[in-house]
N, C-alpha and C. Protein backbone atom coordinates (compact mmCIF):
# COMPACT_ATOMS: atom_id res chain seq x y z
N UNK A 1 -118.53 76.30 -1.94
CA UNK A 1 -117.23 76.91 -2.09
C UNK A 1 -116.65 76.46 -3.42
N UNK A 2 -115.74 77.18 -4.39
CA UNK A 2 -115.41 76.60 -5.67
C UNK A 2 -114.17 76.19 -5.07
N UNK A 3 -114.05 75.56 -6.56
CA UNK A 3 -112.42 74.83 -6.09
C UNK A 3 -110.99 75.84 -6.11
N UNK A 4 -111.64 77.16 -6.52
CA UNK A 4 -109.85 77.97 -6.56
C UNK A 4 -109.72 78.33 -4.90
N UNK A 5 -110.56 78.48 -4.39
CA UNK A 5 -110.84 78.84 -2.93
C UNK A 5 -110.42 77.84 -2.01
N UNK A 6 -110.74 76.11 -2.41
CA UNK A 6 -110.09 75.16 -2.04
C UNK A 6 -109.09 74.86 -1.80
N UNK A 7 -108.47 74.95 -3.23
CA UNK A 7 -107.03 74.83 -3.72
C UNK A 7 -106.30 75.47 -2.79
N UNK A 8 -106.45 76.83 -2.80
CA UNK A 8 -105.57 77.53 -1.81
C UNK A 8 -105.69 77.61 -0.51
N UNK A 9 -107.07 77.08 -0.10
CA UNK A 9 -106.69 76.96 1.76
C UNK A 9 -106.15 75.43 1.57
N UNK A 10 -106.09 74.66 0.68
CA UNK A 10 -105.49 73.30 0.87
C UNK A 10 -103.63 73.48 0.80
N UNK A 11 -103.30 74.37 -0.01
CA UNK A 11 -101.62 75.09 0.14
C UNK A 11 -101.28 75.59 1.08
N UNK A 12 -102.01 75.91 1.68
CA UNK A 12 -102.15 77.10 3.07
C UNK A 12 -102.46 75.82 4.36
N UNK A 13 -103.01 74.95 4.20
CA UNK A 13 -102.95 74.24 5.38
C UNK A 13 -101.40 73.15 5.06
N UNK A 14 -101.48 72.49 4.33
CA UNK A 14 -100.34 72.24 3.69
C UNK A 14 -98.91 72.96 4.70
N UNK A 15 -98.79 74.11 4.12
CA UNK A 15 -97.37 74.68 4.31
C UNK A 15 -97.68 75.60 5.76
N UNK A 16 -98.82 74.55 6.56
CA UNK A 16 -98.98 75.09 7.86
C UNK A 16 -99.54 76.23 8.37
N UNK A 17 -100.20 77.33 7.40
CA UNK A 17 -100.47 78.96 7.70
C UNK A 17 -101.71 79.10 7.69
N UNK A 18 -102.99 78.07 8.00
CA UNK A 18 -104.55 78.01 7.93
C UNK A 18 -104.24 78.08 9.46
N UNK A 19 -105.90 79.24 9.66
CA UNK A 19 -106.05 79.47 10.58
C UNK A 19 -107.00 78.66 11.34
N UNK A 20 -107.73 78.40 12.46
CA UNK A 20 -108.98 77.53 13.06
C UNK A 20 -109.82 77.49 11.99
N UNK A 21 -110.12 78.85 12.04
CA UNK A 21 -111.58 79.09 10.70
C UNK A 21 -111.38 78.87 9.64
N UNK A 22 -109.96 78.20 8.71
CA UNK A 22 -109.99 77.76 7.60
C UNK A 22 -110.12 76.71 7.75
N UNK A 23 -109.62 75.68 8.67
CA UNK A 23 -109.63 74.30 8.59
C UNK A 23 -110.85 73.98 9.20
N UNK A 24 -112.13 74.78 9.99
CA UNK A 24 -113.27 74.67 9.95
C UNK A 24 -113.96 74.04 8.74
N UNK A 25 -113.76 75.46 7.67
CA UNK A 25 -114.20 75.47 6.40
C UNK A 25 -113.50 74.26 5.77
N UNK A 26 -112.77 73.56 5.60
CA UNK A 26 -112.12 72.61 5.15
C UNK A 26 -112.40 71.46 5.56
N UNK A 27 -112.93 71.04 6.64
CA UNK A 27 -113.86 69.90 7.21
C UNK A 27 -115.20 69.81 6.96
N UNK A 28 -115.83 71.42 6.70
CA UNK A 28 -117.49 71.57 6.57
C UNK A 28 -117.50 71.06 4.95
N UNK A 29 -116.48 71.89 4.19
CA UNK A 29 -116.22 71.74 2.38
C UNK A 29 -116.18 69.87 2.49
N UNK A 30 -115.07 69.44 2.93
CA UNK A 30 -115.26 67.68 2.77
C UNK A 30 -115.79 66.56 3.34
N UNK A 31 -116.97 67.51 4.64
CA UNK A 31 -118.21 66.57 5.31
C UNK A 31 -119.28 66.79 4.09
N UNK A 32 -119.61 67.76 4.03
CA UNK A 32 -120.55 68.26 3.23
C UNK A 32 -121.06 68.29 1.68
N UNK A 33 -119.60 67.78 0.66
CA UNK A 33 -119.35 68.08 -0.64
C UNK A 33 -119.16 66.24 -0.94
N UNK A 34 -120.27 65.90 -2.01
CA UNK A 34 -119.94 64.62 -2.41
C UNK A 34 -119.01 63.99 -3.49
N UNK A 35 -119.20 65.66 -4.41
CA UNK A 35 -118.68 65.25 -5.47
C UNK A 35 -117.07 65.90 -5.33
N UNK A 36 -115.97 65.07 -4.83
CA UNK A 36 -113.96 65.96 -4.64
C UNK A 36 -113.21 65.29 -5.56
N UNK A 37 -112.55 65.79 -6.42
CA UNK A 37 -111.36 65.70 -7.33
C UNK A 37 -110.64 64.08 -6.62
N UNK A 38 -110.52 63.38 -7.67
CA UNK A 38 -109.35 62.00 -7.32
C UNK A 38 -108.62 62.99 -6.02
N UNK A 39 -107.40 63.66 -6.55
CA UNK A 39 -106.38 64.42 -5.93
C UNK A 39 -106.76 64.83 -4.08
N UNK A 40 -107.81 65.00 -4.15
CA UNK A 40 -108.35 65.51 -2.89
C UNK A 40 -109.00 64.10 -1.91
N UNK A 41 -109.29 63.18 -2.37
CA UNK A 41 -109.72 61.94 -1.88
C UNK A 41 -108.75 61.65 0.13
N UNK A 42 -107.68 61.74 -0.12
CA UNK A 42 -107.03 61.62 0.87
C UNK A 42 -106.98 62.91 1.77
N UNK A 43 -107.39 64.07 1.22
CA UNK A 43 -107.73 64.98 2.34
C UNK A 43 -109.41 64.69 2.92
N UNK A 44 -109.92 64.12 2.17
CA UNK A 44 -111.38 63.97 3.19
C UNK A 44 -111.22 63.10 3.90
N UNK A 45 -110.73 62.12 3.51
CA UNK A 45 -110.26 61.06 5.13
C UNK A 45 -109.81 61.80 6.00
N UNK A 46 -108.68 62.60 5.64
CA UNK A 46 -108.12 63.30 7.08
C UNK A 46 -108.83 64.41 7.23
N UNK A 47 -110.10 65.13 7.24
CA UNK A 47 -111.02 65.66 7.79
C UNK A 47 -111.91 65.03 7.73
N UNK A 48 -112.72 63.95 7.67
CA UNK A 48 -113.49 62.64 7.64
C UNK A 48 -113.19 62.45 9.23
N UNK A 49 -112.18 62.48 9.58
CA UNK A 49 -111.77 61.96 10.89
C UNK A 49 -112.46 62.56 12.01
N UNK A 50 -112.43 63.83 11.63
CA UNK A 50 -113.14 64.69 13.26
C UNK A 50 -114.24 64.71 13.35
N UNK A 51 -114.84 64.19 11.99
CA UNK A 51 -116.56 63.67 12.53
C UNK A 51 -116.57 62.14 13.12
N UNK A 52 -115.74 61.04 12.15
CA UNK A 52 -115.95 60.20 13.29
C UNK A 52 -115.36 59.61 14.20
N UNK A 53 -114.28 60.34 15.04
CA UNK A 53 -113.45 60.51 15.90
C UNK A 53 -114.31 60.45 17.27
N UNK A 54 -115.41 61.16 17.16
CA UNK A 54 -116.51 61.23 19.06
C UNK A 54 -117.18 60.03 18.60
N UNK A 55 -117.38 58.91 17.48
CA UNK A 55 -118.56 58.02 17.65
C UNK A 55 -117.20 56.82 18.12
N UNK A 56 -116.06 56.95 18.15
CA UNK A 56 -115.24 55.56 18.12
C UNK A 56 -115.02 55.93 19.63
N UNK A 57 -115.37 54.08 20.43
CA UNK A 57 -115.31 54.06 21.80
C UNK A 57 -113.93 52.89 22.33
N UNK A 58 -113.71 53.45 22.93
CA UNK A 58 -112.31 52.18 23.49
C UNK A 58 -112.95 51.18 24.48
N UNK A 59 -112.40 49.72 24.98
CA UNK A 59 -113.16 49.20 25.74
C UNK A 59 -112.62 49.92 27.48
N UNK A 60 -113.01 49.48 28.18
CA UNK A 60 -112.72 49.71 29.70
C UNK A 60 -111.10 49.19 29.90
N UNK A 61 -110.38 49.88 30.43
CA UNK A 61 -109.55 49.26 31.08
C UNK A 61 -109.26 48.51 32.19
N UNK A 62 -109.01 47.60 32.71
CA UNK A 62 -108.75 47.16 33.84
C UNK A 62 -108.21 47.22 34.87
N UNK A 63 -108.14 47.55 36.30
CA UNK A 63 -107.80 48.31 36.81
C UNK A 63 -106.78 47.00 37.60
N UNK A 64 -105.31 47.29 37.99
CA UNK A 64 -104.87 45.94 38.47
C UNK A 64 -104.98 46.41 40.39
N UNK A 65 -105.07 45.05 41.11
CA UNK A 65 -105.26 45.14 42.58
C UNK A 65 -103.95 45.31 43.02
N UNK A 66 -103.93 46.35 43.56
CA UNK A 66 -102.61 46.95 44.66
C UNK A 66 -102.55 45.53 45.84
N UNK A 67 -101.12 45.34 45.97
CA UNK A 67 -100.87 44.21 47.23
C UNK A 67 -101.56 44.81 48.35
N UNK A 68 -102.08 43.95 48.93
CA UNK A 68 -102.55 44.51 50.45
C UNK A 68 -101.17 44.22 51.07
N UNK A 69 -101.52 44.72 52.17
CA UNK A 69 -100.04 44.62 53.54
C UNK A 69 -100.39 43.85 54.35
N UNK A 70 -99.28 42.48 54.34
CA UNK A 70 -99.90 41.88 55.35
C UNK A 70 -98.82 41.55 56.27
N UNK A 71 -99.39 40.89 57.24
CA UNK A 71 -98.44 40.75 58.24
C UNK A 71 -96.93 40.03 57.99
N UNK A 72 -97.09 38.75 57.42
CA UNK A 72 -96.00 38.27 56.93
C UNK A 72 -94.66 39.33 56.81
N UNK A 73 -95.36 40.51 55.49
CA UNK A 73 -94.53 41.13 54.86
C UNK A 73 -93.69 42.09 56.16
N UNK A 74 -94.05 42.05 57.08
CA UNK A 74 -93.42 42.76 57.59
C UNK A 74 -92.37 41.87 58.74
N UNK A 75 -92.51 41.04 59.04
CA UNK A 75 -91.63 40.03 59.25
C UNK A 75 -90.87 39.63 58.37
N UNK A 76 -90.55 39.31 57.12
CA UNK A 76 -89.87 39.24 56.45
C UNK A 76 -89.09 40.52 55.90
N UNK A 77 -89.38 41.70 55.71
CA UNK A 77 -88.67 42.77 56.13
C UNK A 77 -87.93 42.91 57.30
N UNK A 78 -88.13 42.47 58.32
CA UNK A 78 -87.29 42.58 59.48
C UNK A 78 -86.16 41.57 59.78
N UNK A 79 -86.61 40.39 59.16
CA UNK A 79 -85.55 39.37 59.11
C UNK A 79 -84.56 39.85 58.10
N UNK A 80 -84.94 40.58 56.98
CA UNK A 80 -83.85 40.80 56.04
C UNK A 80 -82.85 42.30 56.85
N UNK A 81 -83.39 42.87 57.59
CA UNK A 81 -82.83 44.07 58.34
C UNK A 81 -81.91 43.52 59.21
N UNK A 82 -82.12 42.77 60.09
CA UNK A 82 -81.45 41.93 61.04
C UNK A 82 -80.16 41.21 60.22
N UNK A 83 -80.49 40.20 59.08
CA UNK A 83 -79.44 39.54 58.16
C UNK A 83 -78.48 40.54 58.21
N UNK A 84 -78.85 41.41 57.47
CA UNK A 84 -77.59 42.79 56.62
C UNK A 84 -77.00 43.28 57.58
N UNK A 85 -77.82 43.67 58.87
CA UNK A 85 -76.58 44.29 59.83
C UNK A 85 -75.59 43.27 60.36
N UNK A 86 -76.26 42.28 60.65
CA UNK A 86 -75.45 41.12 60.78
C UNK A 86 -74.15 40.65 60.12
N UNK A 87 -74.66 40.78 58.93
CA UNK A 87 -73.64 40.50 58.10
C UNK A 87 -72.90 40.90 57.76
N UNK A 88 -73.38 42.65 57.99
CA UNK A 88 -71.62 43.78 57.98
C UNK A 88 -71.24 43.35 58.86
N UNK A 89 -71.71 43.47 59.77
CA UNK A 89 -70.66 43.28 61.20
C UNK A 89 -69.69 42.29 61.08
N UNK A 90 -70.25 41.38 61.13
CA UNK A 90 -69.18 39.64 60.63
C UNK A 90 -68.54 40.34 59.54
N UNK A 91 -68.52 40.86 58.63
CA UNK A 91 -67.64 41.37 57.78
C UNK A 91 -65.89 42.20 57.87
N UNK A 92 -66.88 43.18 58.90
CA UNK A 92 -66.18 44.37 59.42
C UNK A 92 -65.24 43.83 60.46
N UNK A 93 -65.50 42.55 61.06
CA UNK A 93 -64.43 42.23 62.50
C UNK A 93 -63.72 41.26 61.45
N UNK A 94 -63.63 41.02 60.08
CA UNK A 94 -63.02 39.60 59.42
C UNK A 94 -61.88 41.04 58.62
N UNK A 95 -61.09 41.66 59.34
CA UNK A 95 -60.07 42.57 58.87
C UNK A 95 -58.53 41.53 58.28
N UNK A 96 -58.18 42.34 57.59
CA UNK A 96 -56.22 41.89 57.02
C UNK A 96 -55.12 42.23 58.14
N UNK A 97 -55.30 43.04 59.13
CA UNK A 97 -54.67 43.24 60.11
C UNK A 97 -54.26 42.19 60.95
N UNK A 98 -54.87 40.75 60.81
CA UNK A 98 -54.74 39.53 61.51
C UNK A 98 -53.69 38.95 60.71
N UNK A 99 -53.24 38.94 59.14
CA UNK A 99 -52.78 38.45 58.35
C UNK A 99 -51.57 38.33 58.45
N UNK A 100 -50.61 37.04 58.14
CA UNK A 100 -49.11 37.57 58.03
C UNK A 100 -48.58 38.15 56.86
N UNK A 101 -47.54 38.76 56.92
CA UNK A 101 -46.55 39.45 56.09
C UNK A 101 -47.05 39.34 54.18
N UNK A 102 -46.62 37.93 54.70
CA UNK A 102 -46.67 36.96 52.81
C UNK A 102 -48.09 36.52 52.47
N UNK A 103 -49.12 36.40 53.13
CA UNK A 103 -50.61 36.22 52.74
C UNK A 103 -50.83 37.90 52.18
N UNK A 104 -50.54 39.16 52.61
CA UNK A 104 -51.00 40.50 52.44
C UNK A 104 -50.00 40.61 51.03
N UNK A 105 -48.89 40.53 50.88
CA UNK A 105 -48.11 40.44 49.38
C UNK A 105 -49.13 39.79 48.91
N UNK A 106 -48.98 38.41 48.48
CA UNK A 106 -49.75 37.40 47.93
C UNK A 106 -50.63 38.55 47.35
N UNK A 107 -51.74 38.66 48.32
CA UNK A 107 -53.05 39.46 48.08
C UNK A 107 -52.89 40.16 47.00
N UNK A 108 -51.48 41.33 47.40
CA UNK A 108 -51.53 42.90 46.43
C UNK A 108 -50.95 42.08 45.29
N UNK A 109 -50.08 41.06 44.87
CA UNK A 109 -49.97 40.53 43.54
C UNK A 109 -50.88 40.22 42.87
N UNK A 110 -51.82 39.30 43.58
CA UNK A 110 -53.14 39.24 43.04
C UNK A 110 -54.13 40.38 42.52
N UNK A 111 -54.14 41.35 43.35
CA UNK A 111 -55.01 42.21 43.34
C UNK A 111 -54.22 43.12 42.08
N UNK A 112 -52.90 43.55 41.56
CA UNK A 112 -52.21 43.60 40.52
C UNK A 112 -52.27 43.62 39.45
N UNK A 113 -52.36 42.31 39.28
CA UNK A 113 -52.79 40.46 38.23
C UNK A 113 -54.41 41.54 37.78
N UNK A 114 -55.37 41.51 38.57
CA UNK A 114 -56.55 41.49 38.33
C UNK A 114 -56.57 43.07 37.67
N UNK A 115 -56.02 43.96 38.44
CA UNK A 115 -56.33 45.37 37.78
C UNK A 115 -55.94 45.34 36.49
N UNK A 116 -54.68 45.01 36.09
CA UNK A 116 -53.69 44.70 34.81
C UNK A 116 -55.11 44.15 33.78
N UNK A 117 -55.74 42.99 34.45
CA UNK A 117 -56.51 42.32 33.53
C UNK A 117 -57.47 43.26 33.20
N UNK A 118 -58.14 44.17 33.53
CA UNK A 118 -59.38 45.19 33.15
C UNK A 118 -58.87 46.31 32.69
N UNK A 119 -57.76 46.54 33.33
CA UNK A 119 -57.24 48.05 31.98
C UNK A 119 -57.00 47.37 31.07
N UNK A 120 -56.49 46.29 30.35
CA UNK A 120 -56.22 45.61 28.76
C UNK A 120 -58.05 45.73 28.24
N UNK A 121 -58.82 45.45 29.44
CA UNK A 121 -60.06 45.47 28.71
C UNK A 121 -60.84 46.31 28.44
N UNK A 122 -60.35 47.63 29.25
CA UNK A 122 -60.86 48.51 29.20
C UNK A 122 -60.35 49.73 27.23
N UNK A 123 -59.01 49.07 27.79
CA UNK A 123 -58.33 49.76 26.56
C UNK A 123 -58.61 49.29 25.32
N UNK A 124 -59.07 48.17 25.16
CA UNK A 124 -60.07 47.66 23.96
C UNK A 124 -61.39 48.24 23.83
N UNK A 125 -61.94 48.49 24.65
CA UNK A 125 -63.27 49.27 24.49
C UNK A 125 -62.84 50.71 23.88
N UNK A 126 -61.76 51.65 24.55
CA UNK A 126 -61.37 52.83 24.17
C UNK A 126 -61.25 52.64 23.02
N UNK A 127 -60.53 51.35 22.41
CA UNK A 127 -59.64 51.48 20.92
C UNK A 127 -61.11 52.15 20.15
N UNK A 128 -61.95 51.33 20.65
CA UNK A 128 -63.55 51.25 19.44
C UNK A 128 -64.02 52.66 19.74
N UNK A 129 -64.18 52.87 21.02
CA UNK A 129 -64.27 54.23 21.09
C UNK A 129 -63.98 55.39 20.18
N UNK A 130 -62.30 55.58 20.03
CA UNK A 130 -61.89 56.20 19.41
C UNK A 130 -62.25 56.23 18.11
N UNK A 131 -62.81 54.91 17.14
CA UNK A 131 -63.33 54.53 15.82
C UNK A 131 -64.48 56.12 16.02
N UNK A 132 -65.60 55.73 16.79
CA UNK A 132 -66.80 56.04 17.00
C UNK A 132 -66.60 57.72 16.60
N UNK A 133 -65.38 58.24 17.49
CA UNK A 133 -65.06 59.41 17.46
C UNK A 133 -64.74 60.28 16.25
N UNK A 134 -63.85 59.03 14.98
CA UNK A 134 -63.28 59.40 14.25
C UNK A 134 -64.97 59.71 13.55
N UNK A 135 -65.47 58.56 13.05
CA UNK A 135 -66.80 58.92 12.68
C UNK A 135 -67.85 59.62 12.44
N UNK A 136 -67.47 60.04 14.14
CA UNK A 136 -68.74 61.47 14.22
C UNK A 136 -68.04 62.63 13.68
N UNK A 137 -66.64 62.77 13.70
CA UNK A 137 -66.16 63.83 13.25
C UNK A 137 -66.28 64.17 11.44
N UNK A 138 -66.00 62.57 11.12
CA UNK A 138 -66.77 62.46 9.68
C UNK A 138 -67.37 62.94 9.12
N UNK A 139 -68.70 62.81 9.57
CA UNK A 139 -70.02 62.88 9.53
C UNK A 139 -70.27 64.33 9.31
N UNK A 140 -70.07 65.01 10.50
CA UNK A 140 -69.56 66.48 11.23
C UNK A 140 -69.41 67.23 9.63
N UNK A 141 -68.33 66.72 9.27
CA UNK A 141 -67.69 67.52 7.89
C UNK A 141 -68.53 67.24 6.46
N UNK A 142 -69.45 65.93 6.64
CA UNK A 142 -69.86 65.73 5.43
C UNK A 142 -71.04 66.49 5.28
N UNK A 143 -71.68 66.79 6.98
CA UNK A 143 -73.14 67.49 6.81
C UNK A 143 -72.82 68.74 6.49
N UNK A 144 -71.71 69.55 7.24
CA UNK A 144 -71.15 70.82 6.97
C UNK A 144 -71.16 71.52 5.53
């Protein structure tokens, strides 16, 4: 094959528009041809490749052992089933309805106190937020 014939299926694969049968010819041209232009050196490596691409072997992988099931495991699943219902329950009979008057205030001041404390923290996250926002809108106008 001469090189004007080259040249242009090498533009043509290039800017993506070679068909199977050119890039055939383009692997047979740089398996086959000893003597290629400096310039072309790095296209025979990358058709160099699909010849020796079937001789390169990987080693075996190892296959890892699945847990067997054993008895244990299923006793210990059942003890943790037993815990949890258990432990709602004791939960569920430990109600505020037993409570007096000023322990249930107490509580909602507290409980107050604490919300107060995570919206201040939350509203610091927003502040940065809002940065983020200004930013992308930035950006937005500079790619525009």
């Amino acid at each position: 094959m001469e090189s004007k014939a080259i040249t242009k299926l090498l533009q043509k694969y290039d800017a993506g528009e070679t068909s199977i049968q050119e890039e055939i010819q383009l692997r047979q041209y740089f398996s086959a041809t000893d003597q290629i232009p400096l310039k072309w050196m790095s296209y025979r490596a990358f058709f160099g490749y699909y010849s020796e691409a079937p001789k390169e072997s990987f080693p075996e992988q190892r296959t890892t052992k699945s847990i067997a099931f054993q008895p244990w495991m299923a006793v210990a699943a059942m003890v943790a089933i037993v815990l949890t219902v258990f432990l709602t329950r004791m939960e569920n009979q430990n109600t505020i309805t037993n409570s007096n008057p000023e322990d249930l205030d107490l509580a909602f001041e507290q409980f107050q106190t604490n919300i107060k404390w995570v919206s201040n923290h939350l509203n610091k996250g927003t502040e940065q937020i809002a940065y983020l926002e200004y930013w992308n809108t930035t950006t937005q106008k500079l790619i525009k």
